[in-house]
C-alpha atoms as a PDB file:
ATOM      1  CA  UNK A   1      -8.477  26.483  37.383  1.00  0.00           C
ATOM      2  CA  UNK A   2     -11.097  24.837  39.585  1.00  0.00           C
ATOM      3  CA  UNK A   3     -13.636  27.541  41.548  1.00  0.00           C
ATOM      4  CA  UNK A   4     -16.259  27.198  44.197  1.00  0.00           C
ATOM      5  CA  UNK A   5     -18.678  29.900  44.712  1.00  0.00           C
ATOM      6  CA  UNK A   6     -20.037  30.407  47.768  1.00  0.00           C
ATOM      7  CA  UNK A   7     -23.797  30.517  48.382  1.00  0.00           C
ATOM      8  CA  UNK A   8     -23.200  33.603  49.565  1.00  0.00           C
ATOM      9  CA  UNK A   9     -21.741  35.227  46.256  1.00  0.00           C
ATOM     10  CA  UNK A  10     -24.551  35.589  43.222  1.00  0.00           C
ATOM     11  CA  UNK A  11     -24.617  32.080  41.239  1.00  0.00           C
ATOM     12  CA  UNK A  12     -24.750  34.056  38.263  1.00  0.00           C
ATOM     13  CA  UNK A  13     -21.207  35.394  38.564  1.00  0.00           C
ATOM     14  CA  UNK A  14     -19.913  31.888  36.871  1.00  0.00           C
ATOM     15  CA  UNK A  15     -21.154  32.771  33.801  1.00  0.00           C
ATOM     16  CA  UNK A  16     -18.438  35.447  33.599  1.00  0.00           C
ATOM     17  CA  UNK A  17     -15.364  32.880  33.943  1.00  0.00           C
ATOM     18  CA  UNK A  18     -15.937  30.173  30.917  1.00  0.00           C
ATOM     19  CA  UNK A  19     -11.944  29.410  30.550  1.00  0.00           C
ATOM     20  CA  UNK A  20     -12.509  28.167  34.126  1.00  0.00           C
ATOM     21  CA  UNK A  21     -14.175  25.251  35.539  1.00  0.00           C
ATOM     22  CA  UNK A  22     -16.363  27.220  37.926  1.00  0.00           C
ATOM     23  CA  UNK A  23     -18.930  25.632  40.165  1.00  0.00           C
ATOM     24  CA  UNK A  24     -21.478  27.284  42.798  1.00  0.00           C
ATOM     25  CA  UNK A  25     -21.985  25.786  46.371  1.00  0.00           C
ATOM     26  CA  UNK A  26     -25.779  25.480  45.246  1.00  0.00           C
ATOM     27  CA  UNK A  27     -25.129  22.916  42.261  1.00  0.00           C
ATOM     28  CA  UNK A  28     -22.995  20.804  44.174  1.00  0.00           C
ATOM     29  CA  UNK A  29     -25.436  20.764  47.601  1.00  0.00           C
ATOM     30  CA  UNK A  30     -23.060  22.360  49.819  1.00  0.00           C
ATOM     31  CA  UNK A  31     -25.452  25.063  50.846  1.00  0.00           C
ATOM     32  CA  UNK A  32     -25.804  25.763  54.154  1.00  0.00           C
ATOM     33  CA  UNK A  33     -23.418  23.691  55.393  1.00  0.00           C
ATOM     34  CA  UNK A  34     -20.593  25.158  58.465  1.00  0.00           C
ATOM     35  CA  UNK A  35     -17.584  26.460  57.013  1.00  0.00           C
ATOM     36  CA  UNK A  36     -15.186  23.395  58.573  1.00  0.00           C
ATOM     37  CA  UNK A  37     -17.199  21.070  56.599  1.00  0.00           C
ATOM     38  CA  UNK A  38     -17.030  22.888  53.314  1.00  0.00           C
ATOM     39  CA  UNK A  39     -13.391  23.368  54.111  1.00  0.00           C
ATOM     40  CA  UNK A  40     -13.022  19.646  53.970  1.00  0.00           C
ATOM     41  CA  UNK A  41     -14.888  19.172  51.122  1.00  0.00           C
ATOM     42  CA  UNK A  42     -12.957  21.898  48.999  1.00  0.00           C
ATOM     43  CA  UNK A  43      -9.302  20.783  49.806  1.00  0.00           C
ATOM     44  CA  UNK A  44      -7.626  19.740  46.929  1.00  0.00           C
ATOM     45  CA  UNK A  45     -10.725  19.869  44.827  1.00  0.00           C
ATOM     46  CA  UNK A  46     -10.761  23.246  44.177  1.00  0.00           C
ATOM     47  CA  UNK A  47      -8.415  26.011  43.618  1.00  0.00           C
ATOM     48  CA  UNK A  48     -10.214  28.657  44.313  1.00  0.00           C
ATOM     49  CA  UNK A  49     -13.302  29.446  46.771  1.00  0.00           C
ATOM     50  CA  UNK A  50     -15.071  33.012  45.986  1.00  0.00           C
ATOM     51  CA  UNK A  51     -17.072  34.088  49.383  1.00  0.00           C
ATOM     52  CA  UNK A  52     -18.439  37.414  50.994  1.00  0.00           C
ATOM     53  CA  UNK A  53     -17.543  36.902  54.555  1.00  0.00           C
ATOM     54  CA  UNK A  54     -14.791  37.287  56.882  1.00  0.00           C
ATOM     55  CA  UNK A  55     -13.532  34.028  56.283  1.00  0.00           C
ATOM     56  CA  UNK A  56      -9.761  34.636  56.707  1.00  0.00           C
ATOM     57  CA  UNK A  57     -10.157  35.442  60.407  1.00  0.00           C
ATOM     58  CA  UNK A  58     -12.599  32.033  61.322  1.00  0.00           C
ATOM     59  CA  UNK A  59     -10.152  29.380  60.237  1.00  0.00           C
ATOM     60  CA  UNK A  60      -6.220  28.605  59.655  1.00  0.00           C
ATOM     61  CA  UNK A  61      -5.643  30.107  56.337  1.00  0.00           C
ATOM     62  CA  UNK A  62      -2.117  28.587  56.968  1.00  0.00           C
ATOM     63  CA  UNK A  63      -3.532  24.395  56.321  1.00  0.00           C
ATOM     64  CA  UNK A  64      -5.614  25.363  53.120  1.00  0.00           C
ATOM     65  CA  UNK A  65      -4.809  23.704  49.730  1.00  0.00           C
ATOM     66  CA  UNK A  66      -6.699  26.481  48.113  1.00  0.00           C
ATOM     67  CA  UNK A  67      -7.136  30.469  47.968  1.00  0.00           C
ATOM     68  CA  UNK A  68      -9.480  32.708  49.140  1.00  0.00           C
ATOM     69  CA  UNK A  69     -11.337  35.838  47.431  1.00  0.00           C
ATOM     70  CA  UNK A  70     -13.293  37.578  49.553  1.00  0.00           C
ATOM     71  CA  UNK A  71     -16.294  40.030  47.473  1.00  0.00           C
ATOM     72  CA  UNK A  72     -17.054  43.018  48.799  1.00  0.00           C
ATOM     73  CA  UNK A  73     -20.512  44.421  47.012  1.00  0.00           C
ATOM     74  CA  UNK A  74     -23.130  46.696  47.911  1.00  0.00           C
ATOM     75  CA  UNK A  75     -25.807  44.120  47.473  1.00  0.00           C
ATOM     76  CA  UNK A  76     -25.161  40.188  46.266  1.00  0.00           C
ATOM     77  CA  UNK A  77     -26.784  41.794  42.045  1.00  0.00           C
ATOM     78  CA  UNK A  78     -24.815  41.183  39.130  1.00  0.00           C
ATOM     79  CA  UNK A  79     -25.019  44.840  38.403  1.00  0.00           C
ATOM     80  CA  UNK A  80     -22.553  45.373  41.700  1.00  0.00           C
ATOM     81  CA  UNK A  81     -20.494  42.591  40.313  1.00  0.00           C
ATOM     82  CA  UNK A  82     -19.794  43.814  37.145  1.00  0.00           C
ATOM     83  CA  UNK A  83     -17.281  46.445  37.229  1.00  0.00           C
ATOM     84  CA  UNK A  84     -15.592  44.138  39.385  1.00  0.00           C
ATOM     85  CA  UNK A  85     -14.994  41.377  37.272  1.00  0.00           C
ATOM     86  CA  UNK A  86     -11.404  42.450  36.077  1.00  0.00           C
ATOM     87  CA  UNK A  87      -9.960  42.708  39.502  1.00  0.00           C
ATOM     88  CA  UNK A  88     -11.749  39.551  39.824  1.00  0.00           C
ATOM     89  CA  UNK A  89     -10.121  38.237  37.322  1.00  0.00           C
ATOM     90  CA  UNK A  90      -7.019  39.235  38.475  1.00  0.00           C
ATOM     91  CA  UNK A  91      -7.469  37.809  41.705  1.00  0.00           C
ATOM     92  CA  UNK A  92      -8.387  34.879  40.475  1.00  0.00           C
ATOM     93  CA  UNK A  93      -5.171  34.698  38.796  1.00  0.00           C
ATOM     94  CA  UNK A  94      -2.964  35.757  41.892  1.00  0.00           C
ATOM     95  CA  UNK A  95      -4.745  32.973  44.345  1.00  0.00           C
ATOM     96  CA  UNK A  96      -2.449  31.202  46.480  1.00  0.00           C
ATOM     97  CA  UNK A  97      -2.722  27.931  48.710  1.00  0.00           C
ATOM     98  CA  UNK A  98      -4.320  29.836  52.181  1.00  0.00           C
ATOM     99  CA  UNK A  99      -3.951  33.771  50.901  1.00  0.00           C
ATOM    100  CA  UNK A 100      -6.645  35.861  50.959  1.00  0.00           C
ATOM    101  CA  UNK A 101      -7.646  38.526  48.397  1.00  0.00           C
ATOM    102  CA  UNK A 102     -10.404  41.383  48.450  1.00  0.00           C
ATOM    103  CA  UNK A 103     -11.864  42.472  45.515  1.00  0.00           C
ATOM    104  CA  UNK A 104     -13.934  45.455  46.038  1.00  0.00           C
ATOM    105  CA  UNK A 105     -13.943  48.322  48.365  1.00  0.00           C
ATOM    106  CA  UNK A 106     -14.600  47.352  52.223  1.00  0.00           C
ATOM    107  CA  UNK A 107     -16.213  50.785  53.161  1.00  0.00           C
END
């Protein structure tokens, strides 16, 4: 399964998926580009994008040739990732063309 990692989400957090091709915003120069424009760029590249933000409520989830998994962490350290990386996993699994799926508690 292809990933993207959003410059938002902690680079580090690819290290943690080797069975899948994982790639971060940062190594492939898409950082701080608008969200339309990385949309473009991920469709049908990727099967996966991993973000922090409200992103299912910006653009039309319904067009997208990827998923969505939207982190939810106290603070963007690995430490805060970690005992989320099964449900991560499992999301990561689950993804669907233009679903979205939260990993983390929102409060």
């Amino acid at each position: 399964m292809r990933i993207l990692i959003d410059e938002c989400v902690n680079p580090r957090l690819r290290q943690a998926f080797s069975e899948h091709d994982v790639v971060t915003a940062v190594t492939t120069e898409w950082r701080q580009i608008r969200d339309h424009h990385l949309i473009d760029a991920i469709q049908g590249r990727f099967d996966v994008f991993v973000t922090d933000r409200g992103f299912e409520f910006q653009h039309n989830l319904d067009k997208l040739t990827f998923g969505i998994i939207i982190m939810h962490v106290r603070r963007n350290r690995m430490e805060y990732y970690r005992p989320l990386l099964p449900e991560l996993s499992a999301a990561i699994d689950a993804a669907q063309p233009g679903k979205v799926i939260h990993v983390g508690s929102r409060g």
